[in-house]
N, C-alpha and C. Protein backbone atom coordinates (compact mmCIF):
# COMPACT_ATOMS: atom_id res chain seq x y z
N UNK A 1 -22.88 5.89 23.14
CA UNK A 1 -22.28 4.65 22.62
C UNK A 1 -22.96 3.45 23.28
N UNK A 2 -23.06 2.22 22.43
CA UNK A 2 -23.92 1.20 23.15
C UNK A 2 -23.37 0.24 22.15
N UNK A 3 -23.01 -1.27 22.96
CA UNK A 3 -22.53 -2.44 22.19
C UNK A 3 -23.49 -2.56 20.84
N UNK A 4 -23.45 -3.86 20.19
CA UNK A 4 -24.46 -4.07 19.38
C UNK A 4 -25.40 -4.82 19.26
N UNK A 5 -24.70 -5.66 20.51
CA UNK A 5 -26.28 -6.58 21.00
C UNK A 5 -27.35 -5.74 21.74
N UNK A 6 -27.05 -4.66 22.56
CA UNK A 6 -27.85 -3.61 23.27
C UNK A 6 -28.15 -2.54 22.07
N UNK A 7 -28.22 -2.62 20.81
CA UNK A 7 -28.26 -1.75 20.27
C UNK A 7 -29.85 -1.98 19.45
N UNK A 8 -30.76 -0.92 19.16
CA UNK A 8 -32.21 -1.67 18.67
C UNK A 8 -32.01 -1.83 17.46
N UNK A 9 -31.11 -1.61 16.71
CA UNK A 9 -31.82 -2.04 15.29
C UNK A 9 -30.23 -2.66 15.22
N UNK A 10 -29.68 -3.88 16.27
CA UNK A 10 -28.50 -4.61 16.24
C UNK A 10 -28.45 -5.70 14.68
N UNK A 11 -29.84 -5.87 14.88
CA UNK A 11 -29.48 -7.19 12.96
C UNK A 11 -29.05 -6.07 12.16
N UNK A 12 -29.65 -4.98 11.94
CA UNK A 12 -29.13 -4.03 10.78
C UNK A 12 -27.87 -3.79 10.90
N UNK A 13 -27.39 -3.47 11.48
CA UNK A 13 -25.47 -3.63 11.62
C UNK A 13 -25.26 -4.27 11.14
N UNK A 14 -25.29 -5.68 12.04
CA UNK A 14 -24.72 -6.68 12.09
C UNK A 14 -24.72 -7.22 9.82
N UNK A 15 -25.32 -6.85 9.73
CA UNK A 15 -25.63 -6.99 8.34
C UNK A 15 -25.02 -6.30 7.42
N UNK A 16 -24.93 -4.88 7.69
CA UNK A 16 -24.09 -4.40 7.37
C UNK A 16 -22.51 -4.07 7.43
N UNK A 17 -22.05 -4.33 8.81
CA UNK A 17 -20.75 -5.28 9.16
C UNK A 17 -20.38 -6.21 8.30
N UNK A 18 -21.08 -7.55 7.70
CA UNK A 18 -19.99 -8.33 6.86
C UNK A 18 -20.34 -7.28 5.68
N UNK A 19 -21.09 -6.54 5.20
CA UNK A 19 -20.56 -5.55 3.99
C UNK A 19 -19.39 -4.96 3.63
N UNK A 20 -18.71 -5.08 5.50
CA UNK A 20 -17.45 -4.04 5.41
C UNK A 20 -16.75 -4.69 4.18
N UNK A 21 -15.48 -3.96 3.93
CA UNK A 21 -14.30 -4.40 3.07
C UNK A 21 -13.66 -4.93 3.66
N UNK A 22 -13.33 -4.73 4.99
CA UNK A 22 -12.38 -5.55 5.50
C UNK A 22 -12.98 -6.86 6.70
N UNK A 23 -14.07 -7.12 6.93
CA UNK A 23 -14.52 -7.99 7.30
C UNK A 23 -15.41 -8.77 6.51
N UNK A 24 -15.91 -8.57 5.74
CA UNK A 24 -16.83 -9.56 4.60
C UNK A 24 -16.37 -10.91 4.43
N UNK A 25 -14.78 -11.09 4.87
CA UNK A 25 -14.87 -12.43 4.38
C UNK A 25 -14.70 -13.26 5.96
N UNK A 26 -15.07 -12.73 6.52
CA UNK A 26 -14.54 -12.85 7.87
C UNK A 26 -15.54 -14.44 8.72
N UNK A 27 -14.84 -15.42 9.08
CA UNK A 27 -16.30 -16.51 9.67
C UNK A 27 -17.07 -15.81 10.58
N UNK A 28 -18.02 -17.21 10.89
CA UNK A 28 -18.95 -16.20 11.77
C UNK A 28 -18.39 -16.73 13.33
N UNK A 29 -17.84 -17.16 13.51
CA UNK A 29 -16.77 -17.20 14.55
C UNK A 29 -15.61 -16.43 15.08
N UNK A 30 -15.01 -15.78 14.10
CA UNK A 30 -14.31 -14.50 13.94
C UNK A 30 -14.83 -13.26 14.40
N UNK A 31 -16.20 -13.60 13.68
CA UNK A 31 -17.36 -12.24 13.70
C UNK A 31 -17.81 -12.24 14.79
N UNK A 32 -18.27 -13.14 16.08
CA UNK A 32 -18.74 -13.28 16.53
C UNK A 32 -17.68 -12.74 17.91
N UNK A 33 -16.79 -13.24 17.92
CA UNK A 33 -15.67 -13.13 18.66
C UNK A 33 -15.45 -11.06 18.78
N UNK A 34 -15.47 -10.56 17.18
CA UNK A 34 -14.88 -9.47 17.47
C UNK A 34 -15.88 -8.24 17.67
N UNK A 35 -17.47 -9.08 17.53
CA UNK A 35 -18.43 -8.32 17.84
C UNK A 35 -18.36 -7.94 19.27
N UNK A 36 -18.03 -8.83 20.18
CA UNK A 36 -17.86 -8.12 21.60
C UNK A 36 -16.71 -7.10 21.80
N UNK A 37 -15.98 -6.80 21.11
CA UNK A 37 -15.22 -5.29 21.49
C UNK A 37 -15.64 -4.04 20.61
N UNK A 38 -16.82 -4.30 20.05
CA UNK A 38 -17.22 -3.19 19.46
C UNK A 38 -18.41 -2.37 19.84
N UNK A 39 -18.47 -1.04 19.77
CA UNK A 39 -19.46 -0.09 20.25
C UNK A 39 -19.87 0.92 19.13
N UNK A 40 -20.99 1.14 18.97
CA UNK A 40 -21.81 1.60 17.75
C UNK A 40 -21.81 3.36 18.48
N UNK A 41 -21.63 4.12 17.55
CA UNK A 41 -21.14 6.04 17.94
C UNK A 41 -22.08 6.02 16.92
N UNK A 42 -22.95 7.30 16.89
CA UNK A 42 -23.19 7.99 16.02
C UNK A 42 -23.04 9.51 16.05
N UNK A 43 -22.90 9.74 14.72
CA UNK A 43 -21.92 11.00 14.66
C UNK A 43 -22.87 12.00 14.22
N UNK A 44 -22.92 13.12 14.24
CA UNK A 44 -23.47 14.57 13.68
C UNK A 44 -22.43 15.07 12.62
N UNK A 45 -22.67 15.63 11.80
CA UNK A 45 -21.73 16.21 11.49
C UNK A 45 -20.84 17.43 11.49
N UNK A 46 -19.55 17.27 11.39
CA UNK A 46 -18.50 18.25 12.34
C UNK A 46 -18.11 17.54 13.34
N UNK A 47 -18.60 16.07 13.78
CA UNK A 47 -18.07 15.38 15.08
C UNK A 47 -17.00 15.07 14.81
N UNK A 48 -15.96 14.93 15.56
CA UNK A 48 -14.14 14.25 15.42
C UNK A 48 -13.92 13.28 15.80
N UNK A 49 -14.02 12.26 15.21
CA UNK A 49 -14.00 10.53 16.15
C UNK A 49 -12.26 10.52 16.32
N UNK A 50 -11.38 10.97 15.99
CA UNK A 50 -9.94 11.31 15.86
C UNK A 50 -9.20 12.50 16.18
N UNK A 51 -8.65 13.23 16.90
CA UNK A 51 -8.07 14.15 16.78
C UNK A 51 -6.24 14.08 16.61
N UNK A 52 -5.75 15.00 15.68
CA UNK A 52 -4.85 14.65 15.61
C UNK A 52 -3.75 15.24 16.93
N UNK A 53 -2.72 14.33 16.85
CA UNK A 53 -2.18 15.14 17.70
C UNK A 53 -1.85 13.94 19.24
N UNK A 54 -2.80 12.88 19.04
CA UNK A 54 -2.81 11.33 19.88
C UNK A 54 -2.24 10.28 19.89
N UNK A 55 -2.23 9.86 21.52
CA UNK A 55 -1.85 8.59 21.05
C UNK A 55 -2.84 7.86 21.50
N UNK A 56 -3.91 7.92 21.52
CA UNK A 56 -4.93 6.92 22.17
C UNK A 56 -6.04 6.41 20.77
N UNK A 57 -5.76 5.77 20.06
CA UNK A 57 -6.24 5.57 18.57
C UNK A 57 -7.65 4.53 19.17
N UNK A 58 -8.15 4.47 17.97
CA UNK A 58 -9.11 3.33 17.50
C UNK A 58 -9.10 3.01 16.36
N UNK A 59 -9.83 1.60 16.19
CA UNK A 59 -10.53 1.46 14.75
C UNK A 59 -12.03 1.57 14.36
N UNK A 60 -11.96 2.38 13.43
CA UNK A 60 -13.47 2.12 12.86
C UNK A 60 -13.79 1.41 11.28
N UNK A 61 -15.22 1.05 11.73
CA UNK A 61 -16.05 0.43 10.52
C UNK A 61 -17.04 1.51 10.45
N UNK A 62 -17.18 2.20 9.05
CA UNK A 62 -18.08 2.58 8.56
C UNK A 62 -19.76 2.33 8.69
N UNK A 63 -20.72 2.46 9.08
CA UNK A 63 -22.24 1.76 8.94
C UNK A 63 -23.06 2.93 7.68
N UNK A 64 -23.06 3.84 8.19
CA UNK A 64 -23.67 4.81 7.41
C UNK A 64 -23.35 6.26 7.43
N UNK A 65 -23.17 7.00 6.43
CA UNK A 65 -22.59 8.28 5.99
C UNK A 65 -21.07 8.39 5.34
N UNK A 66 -20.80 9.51 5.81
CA UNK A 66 -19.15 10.12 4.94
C UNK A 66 -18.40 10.53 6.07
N UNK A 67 -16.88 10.16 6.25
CA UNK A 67 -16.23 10.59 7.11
C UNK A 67 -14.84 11.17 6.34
N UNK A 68 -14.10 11.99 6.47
CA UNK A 68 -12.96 12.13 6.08
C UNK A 68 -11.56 12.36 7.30
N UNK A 69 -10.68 12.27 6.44
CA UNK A 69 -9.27 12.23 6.93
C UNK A 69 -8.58 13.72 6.76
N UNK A 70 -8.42 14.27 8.05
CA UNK A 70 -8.54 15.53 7.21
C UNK A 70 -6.76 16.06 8.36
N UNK A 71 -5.37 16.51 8.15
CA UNK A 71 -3.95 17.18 8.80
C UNK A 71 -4.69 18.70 8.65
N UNK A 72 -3.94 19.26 9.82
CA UNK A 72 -4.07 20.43 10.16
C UNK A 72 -2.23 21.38 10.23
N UNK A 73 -2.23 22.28 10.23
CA UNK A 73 -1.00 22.73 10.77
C UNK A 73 -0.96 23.73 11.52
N UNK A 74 -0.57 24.89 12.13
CA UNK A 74 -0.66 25.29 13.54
C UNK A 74 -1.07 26.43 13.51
N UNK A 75 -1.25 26.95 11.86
CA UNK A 75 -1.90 27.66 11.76
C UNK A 75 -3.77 27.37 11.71
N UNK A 76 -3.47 26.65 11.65
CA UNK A 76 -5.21 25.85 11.18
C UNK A 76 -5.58 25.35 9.85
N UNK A 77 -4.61 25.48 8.90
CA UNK A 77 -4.77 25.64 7.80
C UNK A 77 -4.97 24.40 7.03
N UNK A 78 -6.04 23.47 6.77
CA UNK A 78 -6.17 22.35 6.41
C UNK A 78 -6.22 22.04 5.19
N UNK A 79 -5.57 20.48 5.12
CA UNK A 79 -5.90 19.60 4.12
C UNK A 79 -6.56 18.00 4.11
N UNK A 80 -7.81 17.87 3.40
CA UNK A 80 -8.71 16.69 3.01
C UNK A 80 -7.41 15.77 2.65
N UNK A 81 -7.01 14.66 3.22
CA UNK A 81 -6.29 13.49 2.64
C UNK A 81 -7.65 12.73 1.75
N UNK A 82 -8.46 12.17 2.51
CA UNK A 82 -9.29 11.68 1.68
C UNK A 82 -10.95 11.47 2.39
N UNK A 83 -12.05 10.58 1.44
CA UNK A 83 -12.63 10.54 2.43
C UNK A 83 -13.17 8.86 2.58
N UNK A 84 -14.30 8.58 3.39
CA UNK A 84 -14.51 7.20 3.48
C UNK A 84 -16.13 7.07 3.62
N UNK A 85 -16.90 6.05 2.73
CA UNK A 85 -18.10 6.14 3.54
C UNK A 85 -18.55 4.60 3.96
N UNK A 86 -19.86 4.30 4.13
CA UNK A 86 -19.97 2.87 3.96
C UNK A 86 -19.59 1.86 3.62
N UNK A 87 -19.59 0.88 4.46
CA UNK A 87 -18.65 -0.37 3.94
C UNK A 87 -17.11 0.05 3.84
N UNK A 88 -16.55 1.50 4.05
CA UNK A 88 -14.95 1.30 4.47
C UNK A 88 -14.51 1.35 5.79
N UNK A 89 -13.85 1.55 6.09
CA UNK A 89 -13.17 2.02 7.55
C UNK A 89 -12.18 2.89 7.80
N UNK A 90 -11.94 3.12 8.86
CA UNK A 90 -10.60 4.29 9.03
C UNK A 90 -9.99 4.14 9.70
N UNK A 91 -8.70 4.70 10.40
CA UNK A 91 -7.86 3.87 11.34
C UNK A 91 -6.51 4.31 11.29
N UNK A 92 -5.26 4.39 12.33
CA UNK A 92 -4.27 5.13 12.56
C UNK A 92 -3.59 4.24 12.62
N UNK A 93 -3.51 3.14 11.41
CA UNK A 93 -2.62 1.63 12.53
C UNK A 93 -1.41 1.70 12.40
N UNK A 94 -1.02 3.17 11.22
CA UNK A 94 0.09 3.26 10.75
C UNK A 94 1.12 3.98 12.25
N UNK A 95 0.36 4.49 12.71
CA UNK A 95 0.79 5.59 13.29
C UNK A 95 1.09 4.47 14.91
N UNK A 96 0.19 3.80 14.85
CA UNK A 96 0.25 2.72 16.38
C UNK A 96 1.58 2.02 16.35
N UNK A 97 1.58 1.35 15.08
CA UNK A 97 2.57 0.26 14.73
C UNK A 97 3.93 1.34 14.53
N UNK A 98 3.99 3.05 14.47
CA UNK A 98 5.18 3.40 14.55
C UNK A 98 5.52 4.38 15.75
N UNK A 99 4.34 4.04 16.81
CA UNK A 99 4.30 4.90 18.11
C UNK A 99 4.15 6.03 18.01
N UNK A 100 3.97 6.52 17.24
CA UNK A 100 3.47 8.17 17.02
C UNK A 100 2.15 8.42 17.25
N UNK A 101 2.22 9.95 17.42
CA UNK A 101 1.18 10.56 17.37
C UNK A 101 0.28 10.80 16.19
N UNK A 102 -0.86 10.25 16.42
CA UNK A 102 -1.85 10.33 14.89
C UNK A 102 -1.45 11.42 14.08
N UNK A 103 -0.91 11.28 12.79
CA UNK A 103 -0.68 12.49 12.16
C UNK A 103 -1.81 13.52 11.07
N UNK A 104 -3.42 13.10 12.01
CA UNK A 104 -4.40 13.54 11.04
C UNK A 104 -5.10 13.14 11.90
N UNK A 105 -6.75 13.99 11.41
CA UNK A 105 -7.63 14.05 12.51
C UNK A 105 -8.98 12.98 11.32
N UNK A 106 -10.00 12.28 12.12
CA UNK A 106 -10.97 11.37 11.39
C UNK A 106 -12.26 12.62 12.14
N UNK A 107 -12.90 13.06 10.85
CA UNK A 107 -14.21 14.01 11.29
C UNK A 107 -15.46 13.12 10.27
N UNK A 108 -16.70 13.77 11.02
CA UNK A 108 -18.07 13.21 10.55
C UNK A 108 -17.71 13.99 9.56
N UNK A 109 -18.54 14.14 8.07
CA UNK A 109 -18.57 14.82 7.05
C UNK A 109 -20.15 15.48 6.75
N UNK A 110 -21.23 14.33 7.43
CA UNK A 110 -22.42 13.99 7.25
C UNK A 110 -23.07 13.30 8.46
N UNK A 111 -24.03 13.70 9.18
CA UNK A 111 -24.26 12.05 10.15
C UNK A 111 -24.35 10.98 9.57
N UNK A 112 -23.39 10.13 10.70
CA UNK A 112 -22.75 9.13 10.21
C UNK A 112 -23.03 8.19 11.65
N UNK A 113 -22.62 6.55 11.11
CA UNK A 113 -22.88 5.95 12.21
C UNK A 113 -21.89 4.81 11.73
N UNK A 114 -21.21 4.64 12.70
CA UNK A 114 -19.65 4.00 13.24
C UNK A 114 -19.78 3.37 14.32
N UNK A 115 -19.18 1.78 13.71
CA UNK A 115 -18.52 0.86 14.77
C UNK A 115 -17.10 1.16 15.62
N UNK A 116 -16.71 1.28 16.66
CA UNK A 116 -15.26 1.04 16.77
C UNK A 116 -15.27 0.01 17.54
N UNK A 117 -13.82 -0.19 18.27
CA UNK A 117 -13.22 -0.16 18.91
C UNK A 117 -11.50 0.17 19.57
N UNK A 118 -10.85 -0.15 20.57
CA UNK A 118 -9.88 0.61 20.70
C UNK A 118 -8.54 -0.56 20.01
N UNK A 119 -7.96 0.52 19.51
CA UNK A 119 -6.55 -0.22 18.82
C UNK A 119 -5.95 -1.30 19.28
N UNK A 120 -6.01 -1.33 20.46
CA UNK A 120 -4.87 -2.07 20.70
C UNK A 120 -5.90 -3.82 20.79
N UNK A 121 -7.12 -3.64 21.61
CA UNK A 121 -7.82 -4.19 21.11
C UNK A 121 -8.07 -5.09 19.58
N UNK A 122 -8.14 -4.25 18.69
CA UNK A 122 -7.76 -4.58 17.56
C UNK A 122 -6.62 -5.06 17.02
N UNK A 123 -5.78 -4.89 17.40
CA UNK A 123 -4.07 -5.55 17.11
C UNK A 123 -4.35 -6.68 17.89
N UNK A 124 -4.67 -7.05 19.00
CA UNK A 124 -4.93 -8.40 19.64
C UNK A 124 -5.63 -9.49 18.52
N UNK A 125 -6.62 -8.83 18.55
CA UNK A 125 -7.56 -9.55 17.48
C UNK A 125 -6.91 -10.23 15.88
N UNK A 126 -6.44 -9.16 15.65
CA UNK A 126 -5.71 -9.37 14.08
C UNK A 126 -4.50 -10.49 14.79
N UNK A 127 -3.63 -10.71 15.70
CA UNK A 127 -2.70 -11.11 16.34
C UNK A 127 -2.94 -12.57 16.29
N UNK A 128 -4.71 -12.89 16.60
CA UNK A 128 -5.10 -14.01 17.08
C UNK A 128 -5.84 -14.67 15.43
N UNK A 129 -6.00 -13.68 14.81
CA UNK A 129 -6.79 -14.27 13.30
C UNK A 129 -5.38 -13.64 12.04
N UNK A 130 -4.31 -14.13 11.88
CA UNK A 130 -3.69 -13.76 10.83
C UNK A 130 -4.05 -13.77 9.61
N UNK A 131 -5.06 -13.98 8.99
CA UNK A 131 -5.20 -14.14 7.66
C UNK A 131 -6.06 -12.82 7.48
N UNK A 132 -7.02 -12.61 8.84
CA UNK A 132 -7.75 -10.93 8.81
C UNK A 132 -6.29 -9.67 9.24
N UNK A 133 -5.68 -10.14 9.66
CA UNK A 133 -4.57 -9.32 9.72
C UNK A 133 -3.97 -8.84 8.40
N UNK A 134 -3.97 -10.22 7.81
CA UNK A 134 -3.16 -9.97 6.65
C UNK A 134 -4.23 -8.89 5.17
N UNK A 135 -5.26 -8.87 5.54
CA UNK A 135 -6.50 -8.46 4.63
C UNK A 135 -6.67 -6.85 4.91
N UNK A 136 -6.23 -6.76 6.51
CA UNK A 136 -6.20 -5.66 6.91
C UNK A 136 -4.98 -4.40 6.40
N UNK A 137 -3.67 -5.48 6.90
CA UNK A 137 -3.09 -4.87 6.28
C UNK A 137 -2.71 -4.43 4.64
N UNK A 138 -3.19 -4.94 3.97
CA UNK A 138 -3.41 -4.82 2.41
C UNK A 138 -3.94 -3.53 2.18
N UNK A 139 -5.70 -3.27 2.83
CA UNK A 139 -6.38 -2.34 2.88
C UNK A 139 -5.38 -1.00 3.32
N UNK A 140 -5.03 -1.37 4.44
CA UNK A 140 -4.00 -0.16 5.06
C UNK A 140 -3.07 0.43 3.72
N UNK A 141 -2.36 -0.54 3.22
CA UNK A 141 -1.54 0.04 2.09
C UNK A 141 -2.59 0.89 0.98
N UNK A 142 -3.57 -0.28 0.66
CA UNK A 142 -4.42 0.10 -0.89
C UNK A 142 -4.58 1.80 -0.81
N UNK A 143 -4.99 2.41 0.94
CA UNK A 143 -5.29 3.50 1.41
C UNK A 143 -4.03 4.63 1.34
N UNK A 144 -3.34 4.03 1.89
CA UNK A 144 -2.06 4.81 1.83
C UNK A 144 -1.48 5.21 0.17
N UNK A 145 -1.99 4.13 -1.18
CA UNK A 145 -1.53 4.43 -2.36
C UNK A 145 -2.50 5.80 -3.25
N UNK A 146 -4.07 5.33 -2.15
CA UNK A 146 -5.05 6.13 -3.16
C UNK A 146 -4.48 7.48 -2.28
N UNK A 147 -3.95 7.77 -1.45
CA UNK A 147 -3.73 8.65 -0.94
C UNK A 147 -2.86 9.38 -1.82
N UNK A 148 -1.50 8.70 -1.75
CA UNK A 148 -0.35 9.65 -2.57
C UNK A 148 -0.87 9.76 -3.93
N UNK A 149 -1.69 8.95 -4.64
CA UNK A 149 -2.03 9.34 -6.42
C UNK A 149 -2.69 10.67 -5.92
N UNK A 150 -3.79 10.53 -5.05
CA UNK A 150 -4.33 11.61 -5.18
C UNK A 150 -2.89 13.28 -4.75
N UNK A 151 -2.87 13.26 -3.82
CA UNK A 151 -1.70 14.49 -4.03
C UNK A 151 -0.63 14.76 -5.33
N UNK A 152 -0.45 13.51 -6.00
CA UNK A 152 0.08 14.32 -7.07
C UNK A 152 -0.98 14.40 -8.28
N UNK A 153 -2.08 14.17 -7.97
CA UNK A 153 -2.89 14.47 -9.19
C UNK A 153 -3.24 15.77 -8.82
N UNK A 154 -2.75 16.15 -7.52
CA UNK A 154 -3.40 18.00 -6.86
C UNK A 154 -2.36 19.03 -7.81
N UNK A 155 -1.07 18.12 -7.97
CA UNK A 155 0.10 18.77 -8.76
C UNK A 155 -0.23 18.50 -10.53
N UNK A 156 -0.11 17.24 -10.92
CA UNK A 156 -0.12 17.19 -12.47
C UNK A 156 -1.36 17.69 -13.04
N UNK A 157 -2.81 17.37 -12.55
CA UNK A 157 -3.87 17.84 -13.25
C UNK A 157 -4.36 19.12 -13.06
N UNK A 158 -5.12 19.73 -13.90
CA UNK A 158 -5.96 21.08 -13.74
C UNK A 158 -7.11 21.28 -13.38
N UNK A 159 -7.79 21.78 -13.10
CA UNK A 159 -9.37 21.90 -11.84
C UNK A 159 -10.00 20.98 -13.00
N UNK A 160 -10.70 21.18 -13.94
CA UNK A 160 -11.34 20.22 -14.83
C UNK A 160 -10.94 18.53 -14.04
N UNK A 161 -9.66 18.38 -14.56
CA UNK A 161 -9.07 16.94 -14.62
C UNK A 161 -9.23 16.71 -13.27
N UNK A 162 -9.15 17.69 -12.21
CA UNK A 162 -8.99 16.95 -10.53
C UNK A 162 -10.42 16.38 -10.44
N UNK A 163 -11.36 17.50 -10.77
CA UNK A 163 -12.50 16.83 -10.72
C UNK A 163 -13.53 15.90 -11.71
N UNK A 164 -12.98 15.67 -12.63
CA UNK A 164 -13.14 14.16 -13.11
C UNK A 164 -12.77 13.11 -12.59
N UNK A 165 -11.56 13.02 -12.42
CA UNK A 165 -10.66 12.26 -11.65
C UNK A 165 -11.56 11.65 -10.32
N UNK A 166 -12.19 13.11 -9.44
CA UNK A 166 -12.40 12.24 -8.88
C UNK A 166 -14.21 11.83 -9.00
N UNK A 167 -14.74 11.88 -9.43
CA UNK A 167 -15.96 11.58 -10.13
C UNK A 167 -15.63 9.88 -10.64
N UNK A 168 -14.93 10.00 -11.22
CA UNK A 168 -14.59 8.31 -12.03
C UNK A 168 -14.01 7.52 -11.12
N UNK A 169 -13.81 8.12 -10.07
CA UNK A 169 -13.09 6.63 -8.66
C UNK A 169 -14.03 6.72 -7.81
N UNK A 170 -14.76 7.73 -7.46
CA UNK A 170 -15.76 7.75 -6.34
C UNK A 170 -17.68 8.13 -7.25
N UNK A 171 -18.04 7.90 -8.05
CA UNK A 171 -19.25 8.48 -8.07
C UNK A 171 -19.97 8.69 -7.20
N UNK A 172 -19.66 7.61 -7.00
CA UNK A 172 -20.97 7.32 -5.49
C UNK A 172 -20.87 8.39 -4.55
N UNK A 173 -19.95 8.94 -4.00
CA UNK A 173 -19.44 10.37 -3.38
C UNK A 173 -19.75 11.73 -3.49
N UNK A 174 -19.85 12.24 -5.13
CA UNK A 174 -19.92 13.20 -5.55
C UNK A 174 -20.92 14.26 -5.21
N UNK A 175 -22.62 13.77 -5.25
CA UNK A 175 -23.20 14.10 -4.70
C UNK A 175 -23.85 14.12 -2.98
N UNK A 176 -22.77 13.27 -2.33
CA UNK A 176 -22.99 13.52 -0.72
C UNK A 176 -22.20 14.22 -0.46
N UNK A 177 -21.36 14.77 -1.17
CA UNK A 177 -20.12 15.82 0.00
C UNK A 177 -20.31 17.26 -0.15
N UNK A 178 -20.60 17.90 0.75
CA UNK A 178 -20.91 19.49 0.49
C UNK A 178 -19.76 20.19 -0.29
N UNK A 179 -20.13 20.81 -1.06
CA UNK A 179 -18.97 20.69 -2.50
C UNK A 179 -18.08 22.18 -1.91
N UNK A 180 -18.41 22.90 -0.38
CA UNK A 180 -17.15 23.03 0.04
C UNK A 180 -16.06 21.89 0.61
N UNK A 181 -16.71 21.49 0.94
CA UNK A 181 -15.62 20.31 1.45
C UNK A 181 -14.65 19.56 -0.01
N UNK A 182 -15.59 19.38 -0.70
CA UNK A 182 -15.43 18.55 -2.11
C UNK A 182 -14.13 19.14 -2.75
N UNK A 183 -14.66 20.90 -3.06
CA UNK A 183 -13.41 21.95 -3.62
C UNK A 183 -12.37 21.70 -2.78
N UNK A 184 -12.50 21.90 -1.25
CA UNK A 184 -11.30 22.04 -0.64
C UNK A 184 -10.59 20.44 -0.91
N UNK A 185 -11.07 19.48 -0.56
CA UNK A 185 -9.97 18.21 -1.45
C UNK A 185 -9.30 18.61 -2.48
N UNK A 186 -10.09 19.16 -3.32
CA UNK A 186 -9.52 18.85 -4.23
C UNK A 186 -8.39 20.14 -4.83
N UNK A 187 -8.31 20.85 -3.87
CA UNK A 187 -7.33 22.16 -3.68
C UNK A 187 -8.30 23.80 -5.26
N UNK A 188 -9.41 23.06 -4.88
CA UNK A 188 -10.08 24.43 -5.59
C UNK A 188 -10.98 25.38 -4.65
N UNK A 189 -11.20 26.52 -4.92
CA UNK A 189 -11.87 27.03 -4.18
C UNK A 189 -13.22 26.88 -4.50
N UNK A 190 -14.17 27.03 -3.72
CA UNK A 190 -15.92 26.53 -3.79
C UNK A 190 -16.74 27.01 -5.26
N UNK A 191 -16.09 28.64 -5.13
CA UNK A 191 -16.41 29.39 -6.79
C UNK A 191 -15.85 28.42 -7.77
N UNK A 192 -14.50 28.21 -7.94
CA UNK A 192 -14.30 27.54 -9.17
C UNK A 192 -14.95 26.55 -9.32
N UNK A 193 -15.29 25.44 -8.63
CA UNK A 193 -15.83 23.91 -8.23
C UNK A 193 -17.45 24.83 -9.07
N UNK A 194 -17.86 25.72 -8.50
CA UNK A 194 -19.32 26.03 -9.43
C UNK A 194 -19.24 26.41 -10.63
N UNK A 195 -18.62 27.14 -11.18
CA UNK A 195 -17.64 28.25 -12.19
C UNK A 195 -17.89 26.89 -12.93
N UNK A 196 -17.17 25.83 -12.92
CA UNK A 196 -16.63 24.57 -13.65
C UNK A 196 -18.22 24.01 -13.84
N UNK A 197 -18.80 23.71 -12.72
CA UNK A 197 -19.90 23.13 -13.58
C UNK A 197 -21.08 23.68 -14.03
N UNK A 198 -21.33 24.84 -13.62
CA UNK A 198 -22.21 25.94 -14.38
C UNK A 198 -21.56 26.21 -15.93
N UNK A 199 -20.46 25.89 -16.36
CA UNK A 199 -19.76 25.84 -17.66
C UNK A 199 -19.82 24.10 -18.45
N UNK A 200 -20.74 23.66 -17.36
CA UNK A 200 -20.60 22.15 -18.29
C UNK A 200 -19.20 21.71 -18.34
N UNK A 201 -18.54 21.80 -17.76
CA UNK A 201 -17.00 21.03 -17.68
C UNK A 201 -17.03 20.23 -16.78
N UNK A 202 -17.55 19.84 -15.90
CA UNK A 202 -17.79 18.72 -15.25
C UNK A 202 -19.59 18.16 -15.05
């Protein structure tokens, strides 16, 4: 990990930072301010910038690759909530703001390369700029809605429809996610996910 002024290719961030969604509209006074609590990770993939099960959170900004959101249960037995790549972010603020323990783990999907910093940090910040607070929290919800459509589209639609579905909200996605990972979102197994498009149905 290394700030982003110590970082060598720091303009390329930094450039890609106001890309984020949730900082793009952000001054450069704002920006400038919240560039010093941030540290640039890069990830392999299979890395866990999150584990669930914490209370010691962060926030991240996306720079480059795929990360997903992925609950476990004690058997091991997982489920993909969703995933995130460039220009989004990820983040437990739900879980900070209700003192709990993260209820889901944030994994690389792909190498990936991520801004953070630590939560509480970040709640300062939003504390001191309300109008990025208020942008933030929007995003937080928008996330939390694509979340629940998607679980009941795991219930109302059929393997065809899940994976259209998600083709027409994410294209851009489709071809970076190893289409085990892809099936398991989308509650199919890896055969059917091929089955389906070796049949031209998707």
């Amino acid at each position: 990990m290394t700030t982003i002024e110590n970082h060598p290719e720091k303009n390329i961030i930094r450039v890609q930072l106001r890309q984020n969604t949730v900082l793009k509209g952000m001054s450069a006074a704002s920006f400038e301010e919240l560039e010093r609590h941030l540290t640039v990770v890069e990830c392999h993939k299979g890395d866990y910038l999150l584990h669930q099960g914490v209370h010691e959170m962060e926030q991240y900004f996306i720079l480059d690759g795929v990360l997903k959101r992925v609950v476990a249960n004690p058997q091991g037995k997982e489920m993909i909530l969703r995933f995130a790549a460039e220009r989004d972010m990820e983040t437990s603020y739900a879980a900070w703001s209700l003192k709990t323990p993260t209820p889901y783990s944030i994994v690389s999907v792909t190498k990936a390369r991520v801004v953070k910093l630590p939560m509480p940090e970040w709640i300062a910040f939003m504390e001191r700029h309300p109008e990025e607070k208020r942008l933030f929290e929007l995003c937080v919800m928008n996330l939390m809605s694509e979340i629940m459509a998607h679980t009941i589209t795991l219930h109302l639609l059929d393997a065809p429809g899940r994976v259209h579905r998600f083709v027409r909200k994410h294209p851009e996605l489709f071809d970076r996610i190893p289409k085990k990972e892809l099936a398991a979102y989308l509650n199919l197994s890896a055969e059917t996910l091929s089955r389906l498009k070796q049949r031209g149905k998707i």
